[in-house]
C-alpha atoms as a PDB file:
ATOM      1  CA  UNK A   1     132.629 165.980 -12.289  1.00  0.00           C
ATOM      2  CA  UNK A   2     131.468 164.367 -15.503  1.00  0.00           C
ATOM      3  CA  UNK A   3     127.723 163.101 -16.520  1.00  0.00           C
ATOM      4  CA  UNK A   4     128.582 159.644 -16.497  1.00  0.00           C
ATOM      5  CA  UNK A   5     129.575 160.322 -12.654  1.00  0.00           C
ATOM      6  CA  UNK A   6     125.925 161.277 -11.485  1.00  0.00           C
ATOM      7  CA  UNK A   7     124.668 157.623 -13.699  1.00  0.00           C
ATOM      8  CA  UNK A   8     126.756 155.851 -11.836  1.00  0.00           C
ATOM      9  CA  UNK A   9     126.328 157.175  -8.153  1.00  0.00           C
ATOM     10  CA  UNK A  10     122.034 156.731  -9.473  1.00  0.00           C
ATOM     11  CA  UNK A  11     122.972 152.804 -10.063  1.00  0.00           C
ATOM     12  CA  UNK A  12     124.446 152.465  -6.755  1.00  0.00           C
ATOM     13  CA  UNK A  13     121.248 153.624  -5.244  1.00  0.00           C
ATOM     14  CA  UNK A  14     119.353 151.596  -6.834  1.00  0.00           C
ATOM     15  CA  UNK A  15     121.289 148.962  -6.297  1.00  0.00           C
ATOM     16  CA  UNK A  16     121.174 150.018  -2.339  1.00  0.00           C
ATOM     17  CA  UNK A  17     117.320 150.396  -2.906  1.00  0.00           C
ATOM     18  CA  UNK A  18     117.297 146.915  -4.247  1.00  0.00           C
ATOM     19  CA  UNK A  19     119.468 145.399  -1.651  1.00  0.00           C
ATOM     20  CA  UNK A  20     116.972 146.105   0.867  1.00  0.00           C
ATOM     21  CA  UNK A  21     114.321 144.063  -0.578  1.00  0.00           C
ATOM     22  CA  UNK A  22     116.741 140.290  -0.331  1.00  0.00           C
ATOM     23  CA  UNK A  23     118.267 138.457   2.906  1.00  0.00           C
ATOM     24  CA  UNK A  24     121.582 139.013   3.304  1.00  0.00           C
ATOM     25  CA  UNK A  25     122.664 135.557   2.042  1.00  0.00           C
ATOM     26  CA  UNK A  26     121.247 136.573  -1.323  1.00  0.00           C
ATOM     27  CA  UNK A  27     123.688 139.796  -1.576  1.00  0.00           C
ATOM     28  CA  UNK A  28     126.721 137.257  -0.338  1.00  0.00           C
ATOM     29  CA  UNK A  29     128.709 136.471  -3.642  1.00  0.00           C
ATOM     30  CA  UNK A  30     130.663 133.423  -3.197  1.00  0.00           C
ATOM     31  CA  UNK A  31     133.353 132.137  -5.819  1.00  0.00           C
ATOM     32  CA  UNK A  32     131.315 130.430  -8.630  1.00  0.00           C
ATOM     33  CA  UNK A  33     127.726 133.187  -7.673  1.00  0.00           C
ATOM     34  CA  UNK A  34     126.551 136.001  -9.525  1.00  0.00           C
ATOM     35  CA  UNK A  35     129.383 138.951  -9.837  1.00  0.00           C
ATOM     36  CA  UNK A  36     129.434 141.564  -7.521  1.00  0.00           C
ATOM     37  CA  UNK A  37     127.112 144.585  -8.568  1.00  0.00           C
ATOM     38  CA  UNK A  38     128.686 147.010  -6.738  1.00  0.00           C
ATOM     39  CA  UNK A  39     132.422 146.174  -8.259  1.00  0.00           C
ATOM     40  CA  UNK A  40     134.141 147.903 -10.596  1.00  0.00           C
ATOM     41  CA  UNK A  41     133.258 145.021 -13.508  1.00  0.00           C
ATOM     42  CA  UNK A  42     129.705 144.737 -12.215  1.00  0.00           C
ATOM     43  CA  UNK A  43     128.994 148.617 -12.574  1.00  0.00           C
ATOM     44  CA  UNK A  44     130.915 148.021 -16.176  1.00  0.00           C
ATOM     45  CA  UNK A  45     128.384 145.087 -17.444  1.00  0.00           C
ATOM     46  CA  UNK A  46     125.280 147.039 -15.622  1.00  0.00           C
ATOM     47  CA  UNK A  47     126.007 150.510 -17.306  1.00  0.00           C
ATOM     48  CA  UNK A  48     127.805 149.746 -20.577  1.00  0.00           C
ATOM     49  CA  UNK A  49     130.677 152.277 -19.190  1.00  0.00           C
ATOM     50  CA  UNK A  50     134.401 150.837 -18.962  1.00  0.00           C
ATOM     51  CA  UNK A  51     136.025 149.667 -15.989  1.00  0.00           C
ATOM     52  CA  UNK A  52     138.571 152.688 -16.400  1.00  0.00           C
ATOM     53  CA  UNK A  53     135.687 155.216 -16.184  1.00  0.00           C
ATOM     54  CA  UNK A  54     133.890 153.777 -14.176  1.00  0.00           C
ATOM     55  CA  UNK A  55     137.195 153.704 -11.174  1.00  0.00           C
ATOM     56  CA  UNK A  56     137.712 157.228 -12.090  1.00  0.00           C
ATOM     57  CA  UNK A  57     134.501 158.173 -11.323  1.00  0.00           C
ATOM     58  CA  UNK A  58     134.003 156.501  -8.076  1.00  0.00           C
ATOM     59  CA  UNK A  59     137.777 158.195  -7.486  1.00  0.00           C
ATOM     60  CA  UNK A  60     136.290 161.746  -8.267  1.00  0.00           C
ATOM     61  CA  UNK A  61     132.763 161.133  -6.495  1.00  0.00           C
ATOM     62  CA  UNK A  62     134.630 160.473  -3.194  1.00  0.00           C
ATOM     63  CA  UNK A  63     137.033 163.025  -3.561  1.00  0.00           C
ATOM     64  CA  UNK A  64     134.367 165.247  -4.155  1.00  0.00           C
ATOM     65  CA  UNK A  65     132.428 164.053  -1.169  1.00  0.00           C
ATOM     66  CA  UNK A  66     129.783 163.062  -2.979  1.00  0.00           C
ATOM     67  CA  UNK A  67     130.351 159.212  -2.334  1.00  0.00           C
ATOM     68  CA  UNK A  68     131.947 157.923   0.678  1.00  0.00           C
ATOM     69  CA  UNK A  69     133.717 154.496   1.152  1.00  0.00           C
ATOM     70  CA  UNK A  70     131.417 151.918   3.371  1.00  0.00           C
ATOM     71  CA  UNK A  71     133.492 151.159   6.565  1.00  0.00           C
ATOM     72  CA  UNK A  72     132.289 147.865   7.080  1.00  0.00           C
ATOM     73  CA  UNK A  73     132.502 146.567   2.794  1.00  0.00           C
ATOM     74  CA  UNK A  74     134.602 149.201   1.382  1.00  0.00           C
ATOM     75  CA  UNK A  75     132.061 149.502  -1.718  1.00  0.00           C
ATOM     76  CA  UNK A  76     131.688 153.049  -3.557  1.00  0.00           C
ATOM     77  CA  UNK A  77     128.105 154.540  -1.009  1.00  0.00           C
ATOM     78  CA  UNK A  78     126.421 157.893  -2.749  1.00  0.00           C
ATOM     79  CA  UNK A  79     125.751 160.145   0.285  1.00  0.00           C
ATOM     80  CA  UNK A  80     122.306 160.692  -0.882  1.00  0.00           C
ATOM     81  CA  UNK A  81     121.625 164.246   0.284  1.00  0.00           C
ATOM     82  CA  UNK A  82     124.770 165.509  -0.838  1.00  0.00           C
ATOM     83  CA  UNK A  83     123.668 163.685  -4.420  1.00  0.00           C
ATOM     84  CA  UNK A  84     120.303 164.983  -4.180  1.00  0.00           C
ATOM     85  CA  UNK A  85     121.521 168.777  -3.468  1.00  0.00           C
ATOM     86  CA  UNK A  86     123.474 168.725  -6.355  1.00  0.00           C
ATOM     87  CA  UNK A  87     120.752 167.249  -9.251  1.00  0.00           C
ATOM     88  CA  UNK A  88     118.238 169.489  -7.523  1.00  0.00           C
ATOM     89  CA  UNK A  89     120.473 172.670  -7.230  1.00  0.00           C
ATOM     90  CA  UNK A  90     123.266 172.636  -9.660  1.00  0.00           C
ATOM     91  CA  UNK A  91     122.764 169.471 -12.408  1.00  0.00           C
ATOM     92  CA  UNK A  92     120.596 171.656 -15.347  1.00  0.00           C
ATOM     93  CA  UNK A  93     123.776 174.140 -14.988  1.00  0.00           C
ATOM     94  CA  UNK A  94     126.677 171.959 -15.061  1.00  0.00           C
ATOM     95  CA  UNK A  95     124.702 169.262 -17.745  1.00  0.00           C
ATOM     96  CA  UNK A  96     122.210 172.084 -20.156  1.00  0.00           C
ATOM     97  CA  UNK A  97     119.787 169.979 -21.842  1.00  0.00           C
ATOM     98  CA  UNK A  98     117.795 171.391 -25.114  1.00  0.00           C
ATOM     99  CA  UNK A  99     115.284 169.613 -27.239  1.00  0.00           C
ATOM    100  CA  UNK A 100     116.600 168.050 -30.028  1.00  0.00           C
ATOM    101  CA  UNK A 101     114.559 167.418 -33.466  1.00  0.00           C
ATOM    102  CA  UNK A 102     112.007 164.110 -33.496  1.00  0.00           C
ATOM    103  CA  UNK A 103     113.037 161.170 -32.850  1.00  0.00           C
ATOM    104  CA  UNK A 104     112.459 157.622 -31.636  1.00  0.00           C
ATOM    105  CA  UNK A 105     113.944 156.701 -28.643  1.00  0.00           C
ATOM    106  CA  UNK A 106     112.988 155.820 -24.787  1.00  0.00           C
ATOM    107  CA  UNK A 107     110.697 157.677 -23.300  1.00  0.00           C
ATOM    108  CA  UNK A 108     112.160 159.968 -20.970  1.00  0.00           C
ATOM    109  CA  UNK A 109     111.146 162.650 -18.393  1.00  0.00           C
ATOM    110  CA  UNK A 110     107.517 163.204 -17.843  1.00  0.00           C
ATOM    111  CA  UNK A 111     106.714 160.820 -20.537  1.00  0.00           C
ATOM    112  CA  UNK A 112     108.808 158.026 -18.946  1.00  0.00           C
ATOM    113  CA  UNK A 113     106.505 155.276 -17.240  1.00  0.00           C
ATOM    114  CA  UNK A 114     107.521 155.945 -14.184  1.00  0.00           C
ATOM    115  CA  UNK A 115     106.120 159.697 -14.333  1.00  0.00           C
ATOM    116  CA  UNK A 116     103.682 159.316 -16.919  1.00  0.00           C
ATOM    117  CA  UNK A 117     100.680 159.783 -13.771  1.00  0.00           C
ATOM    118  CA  UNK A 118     102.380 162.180 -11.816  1.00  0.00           C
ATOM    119  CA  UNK A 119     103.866 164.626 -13.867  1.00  0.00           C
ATOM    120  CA  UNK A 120     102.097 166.143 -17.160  1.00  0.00           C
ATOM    121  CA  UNK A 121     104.045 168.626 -19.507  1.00  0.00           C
ATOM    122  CA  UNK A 122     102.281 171.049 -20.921  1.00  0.00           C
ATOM    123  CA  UNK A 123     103.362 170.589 -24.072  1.00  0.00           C
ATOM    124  CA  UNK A 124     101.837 167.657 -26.665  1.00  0.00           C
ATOM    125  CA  UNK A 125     105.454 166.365 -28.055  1.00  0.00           C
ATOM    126  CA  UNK A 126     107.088 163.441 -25.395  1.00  0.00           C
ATOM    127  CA  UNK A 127     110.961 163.548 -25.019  1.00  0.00           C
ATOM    128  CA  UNK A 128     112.649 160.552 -25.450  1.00  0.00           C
ATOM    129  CA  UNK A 129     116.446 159.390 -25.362  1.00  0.00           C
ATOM    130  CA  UNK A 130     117.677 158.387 -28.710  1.00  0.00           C
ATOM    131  CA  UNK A 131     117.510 155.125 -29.265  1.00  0.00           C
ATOM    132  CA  UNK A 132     117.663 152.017 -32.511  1.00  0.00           C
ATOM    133  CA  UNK A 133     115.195 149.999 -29.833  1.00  0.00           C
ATOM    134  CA  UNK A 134     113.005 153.013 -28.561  1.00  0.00           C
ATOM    135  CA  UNK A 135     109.105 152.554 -29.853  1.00  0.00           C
ATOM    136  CA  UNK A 136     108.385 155.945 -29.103  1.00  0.00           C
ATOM    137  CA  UNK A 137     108.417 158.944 -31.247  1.00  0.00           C
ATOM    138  CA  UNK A 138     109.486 162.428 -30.016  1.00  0.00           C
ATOM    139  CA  UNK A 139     111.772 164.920 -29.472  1.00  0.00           C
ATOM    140  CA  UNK A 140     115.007 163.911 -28.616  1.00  0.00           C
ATOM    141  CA  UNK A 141     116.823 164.846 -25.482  1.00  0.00           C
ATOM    142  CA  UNK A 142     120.859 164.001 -25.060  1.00  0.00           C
ATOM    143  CA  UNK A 143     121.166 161.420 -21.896  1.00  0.00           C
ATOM    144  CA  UNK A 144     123.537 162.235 -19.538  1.00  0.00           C
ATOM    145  CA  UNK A 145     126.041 159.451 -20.838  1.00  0.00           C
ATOM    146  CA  UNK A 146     125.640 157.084 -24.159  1.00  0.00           C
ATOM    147  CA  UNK A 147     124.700 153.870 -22.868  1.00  0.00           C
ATOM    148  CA  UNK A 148     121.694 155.431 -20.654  1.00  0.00           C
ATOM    149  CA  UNK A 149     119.034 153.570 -22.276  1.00  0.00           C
ATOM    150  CA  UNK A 150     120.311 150.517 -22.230  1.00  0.00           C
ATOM    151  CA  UNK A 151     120.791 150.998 -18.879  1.00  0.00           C
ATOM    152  CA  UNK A 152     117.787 151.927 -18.247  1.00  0.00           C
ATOM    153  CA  UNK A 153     116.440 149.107 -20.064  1.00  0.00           C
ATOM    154  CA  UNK A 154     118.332 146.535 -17.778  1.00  0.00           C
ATOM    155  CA  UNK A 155     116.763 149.060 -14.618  1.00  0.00           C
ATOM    156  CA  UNK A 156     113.455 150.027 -13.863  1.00  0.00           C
ATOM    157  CA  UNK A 157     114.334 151.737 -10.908  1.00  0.00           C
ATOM    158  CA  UNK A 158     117.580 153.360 -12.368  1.00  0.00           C
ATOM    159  CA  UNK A 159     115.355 154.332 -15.240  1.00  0.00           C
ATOM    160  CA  UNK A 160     113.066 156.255 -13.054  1.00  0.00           C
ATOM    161  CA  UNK A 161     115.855 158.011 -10.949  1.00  0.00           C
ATOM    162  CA  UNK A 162     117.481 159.301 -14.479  1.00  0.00           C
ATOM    163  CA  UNK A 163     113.344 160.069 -16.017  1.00  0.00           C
ATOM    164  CA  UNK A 164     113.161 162.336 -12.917  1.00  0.00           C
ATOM    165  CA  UNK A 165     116.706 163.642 -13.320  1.00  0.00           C
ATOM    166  CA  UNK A 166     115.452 165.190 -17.074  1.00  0.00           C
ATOM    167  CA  UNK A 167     112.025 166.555 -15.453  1.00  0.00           C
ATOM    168  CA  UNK A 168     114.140 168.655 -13.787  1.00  0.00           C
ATOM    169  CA  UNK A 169     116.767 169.665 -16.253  1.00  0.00           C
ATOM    170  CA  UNK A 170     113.864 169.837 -18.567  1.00  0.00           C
ATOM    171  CA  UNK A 171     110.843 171.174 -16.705  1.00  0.00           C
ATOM    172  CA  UNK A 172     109.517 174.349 -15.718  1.00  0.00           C
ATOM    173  CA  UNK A 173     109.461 175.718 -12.107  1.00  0.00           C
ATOM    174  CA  UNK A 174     106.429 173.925 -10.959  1.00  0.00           C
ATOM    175  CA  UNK A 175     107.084 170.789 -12.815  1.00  0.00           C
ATOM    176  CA  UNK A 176     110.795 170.716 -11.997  1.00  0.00           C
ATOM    177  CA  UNK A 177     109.590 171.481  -8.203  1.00  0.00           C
ATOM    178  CA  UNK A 178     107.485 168.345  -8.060  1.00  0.00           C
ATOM    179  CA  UNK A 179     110.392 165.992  -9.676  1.00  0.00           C
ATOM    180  CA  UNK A 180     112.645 167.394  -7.326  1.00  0.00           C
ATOM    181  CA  UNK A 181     110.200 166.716  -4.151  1.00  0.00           C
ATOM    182  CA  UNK A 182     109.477 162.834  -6.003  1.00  0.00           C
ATOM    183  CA  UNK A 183     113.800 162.489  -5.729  1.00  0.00           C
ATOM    184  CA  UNK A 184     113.727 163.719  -2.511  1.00  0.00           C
ATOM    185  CA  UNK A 185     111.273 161.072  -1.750  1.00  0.00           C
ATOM    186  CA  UNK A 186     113.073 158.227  -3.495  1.00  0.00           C
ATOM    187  CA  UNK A 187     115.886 158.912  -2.158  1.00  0.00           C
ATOM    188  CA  UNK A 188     115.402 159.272   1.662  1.00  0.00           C
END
């Protein structure tokens, strides 16, 4: 598995999250409408991650069980509570994340938007994704893949999925307890 795997199955929630919201003649792409969002080019324009990647990582998220293949539309489907197990349990192993030095960037983790109200770190300095378009200074914190804020930027709800990914790989017990309970949430 590779970091860039768990950003994209997080998209594909959100995109399933977002789905739910519009008819189903919205989510019909004709020839001539919108490109798919669930294709292989449509995950490459929403995440900034090539086409090659991005098919290898659906390829090694299914193998893995992780993802299944929807009977009905054959899109990439993130089986949610195997996802969820695996931020929750094993993510802050397999993907370490350590404060960096100051810097701006996007806010991320308790200090994202998203979590600003629920979740308070006891600390005073935010921690924020690097980024040339971030207005926030603080200490900077690796993304799980490059093109994350951007991403995020395009995604309010992926952005909030990935925030509450980093209060976990960042937070103490009790504060990595509560982002874990807010996935759980989100993602039921």
């Amino acid at each position: 598995m590779k970091s860039q795997d768990v950003v994209i199955l997080l998209k594909l929630v959100s995109l399933e999250d977002d789905e739910r919201g519009f008819s189903s003649e919205l989510r019909q792409r004709g020839p001539g409408g919108r490109e798919d969002p669930y294709s292989v080019r449509g995950l490459e324009a929403a995440l900034g991650i090539s086409k090659t990647e991005v098919s290898a990582s659906l390829k090694r998220s299914i193998a893995s069980g992780i993802a299944i293949k929807d009977r009905k539309s054959g899109r990439p489907k993130p089986n949610r509570r195997h996802l969820r197990e695996f931020i929750v349990h094993g993510l802050k192993f397999v993907f370490p994340v350590r404060p960096g030095p100051m810097q701006r960037g996007m806010p991320t983790a308790f200090a994202a938007s998203a979590l600003r109200e629920s979740l308070h770190s006891a600390g005073s300095l935010i921690s924020v994704w690097p980024y040339a378009h971030g207005k926030e200074m603080g200490q900077s914190v690796e993304p799980l893949f490059k093109t994350v804020p951007e991403a995020a930027e395009k995604d309010e709800r992926l952005y909030a999925y990935l925030a509450l990914i980093d209060a976990i790989r960042l937070g103490h017990q009790r504060e990595a307890n509560l982002a874990a309970s807010m996935l759980k949430e989100r993602l039921e």
